[in-house]
Protein backbone atom coordinates (compact mmCIF):
# COMPACT_ATOMS: atom_id res chain seq x y z
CA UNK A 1 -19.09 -12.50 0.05
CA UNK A 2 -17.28 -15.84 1.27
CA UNK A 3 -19.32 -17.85 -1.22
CA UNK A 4 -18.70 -15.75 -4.24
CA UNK A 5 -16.72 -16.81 -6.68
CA UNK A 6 -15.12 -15.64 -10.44
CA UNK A 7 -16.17 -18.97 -12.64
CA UNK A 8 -14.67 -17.48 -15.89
CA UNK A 9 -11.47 -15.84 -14.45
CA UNK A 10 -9.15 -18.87 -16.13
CA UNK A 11 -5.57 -17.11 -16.83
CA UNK A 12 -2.95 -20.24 -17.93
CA UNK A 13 -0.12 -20.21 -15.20
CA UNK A 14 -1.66 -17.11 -12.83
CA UNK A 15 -3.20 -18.80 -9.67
CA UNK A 16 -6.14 -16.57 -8.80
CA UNK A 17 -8.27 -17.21 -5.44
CA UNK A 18 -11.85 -17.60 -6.16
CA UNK A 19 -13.01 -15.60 -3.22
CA UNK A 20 -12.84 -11.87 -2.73
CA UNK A 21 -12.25 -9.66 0.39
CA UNK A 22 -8.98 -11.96 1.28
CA UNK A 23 -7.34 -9.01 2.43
CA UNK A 24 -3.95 -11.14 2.50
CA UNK A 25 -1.27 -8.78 0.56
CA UNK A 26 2.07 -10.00 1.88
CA UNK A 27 5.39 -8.15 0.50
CA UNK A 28 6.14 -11.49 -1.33
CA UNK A 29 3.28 -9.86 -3.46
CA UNK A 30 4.52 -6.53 -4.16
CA UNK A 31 8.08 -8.64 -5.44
CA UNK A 32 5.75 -10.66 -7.79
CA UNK A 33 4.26 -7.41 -8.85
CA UNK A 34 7.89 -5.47 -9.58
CA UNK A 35 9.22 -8.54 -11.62
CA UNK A 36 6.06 -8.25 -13.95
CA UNK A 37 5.85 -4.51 -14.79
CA UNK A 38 8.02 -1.71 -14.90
CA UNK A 39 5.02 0.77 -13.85
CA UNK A 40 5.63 2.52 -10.82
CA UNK A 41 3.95 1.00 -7.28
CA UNK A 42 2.87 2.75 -4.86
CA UNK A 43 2.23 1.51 -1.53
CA UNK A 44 -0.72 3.16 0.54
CA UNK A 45 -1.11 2.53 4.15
CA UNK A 46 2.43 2.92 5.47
CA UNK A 47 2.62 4.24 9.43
CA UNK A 48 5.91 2.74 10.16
CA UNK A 49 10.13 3.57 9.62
CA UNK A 50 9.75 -0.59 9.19
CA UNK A 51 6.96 -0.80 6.47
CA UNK A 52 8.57 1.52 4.43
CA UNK A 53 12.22 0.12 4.19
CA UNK A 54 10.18 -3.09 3.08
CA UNK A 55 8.22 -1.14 0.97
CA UNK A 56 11.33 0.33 -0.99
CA UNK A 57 13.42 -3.22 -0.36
CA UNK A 58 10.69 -5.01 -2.20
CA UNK A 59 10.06 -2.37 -5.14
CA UNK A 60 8.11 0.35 -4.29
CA UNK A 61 8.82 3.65 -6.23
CA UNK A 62 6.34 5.61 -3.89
CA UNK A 63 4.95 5.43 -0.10
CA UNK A 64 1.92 6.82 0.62
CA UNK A 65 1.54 7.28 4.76
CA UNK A 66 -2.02 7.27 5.85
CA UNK A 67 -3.95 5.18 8.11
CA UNK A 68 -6.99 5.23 5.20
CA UNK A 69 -9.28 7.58 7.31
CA UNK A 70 -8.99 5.60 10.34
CA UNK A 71 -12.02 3.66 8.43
CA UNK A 72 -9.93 0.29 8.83
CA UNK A 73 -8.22 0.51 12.15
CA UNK A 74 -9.65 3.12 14.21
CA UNK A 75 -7.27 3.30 16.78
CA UNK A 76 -4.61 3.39 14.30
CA UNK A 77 -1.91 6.47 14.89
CA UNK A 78 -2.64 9.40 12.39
CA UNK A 79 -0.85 9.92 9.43
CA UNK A 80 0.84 13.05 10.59
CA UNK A 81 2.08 11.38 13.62
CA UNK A 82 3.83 8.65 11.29
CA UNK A 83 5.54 11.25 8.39
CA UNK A 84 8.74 12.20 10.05
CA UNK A 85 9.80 8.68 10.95
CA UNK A 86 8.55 7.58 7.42
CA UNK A 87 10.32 10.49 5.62
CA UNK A 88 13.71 10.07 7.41
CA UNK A 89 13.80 6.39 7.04
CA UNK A 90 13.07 6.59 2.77
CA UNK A 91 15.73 9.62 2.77
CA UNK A 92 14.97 10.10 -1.30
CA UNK A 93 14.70 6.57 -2.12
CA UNK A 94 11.35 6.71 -3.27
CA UNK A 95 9.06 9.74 -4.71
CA UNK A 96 8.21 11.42 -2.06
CA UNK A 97 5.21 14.73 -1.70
CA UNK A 98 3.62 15.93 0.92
CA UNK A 99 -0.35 17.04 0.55
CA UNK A 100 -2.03 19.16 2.50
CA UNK A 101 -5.90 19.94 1.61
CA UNK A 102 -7.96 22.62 3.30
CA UNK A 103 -11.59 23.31 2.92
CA UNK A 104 -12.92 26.93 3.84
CA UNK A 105 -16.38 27.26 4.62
CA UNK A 106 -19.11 28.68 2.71
């Protein structure tokens, strides 16, 4: 996908990079993102006490800890081994739910 590109995406004043699969979200990003909309934003992928104080410094109303299945880094810690650190660090600054799904057999 390095070669493919979005020829008609022209938005006056937004600079968009004509390649996909950059992969390159910084924090910087998620500020840009809080000054244009009041939405909430909720940050996926959080396994650390330090990615989620930059999560909430930079305008996140919502953490979600998870290590996406292990699908991107497979020797990534689990998200259960991550929570506590993650929960005492946000200490009600953000919304904050734990999910637990089961699935009985058949």
């Amino acid at each position: 996908m390095k070669n493919m590109s979005i020829p008609n995406l022209n938005i006056p004043g937004i600079i968009v990079k004509q390649r996909f699969g950059t992969g390159s979200v910084t924090w910087a990003n998620i500020e840009w993102l809080r000054k244009l909309t009041q939405l909430p934003i909720i940050c996926k992928g959080i396994l650390s006490s330090i990615d989620a104080e930059l999560a909430i410094k930079y305008g996140a109303n919502g953490i979600i800890v998870s290590n996406h299945g292990g699908r991107i880094v497979d020797t990534a810690p689990s998200a259960i081994e991550c929570l506590e650190d993650v929960v005492n660090v946000v200490n009600g600054r953000a919304e904050g739910k734990f999910v637990l799904m089961t699935i009985e057999k058949i």
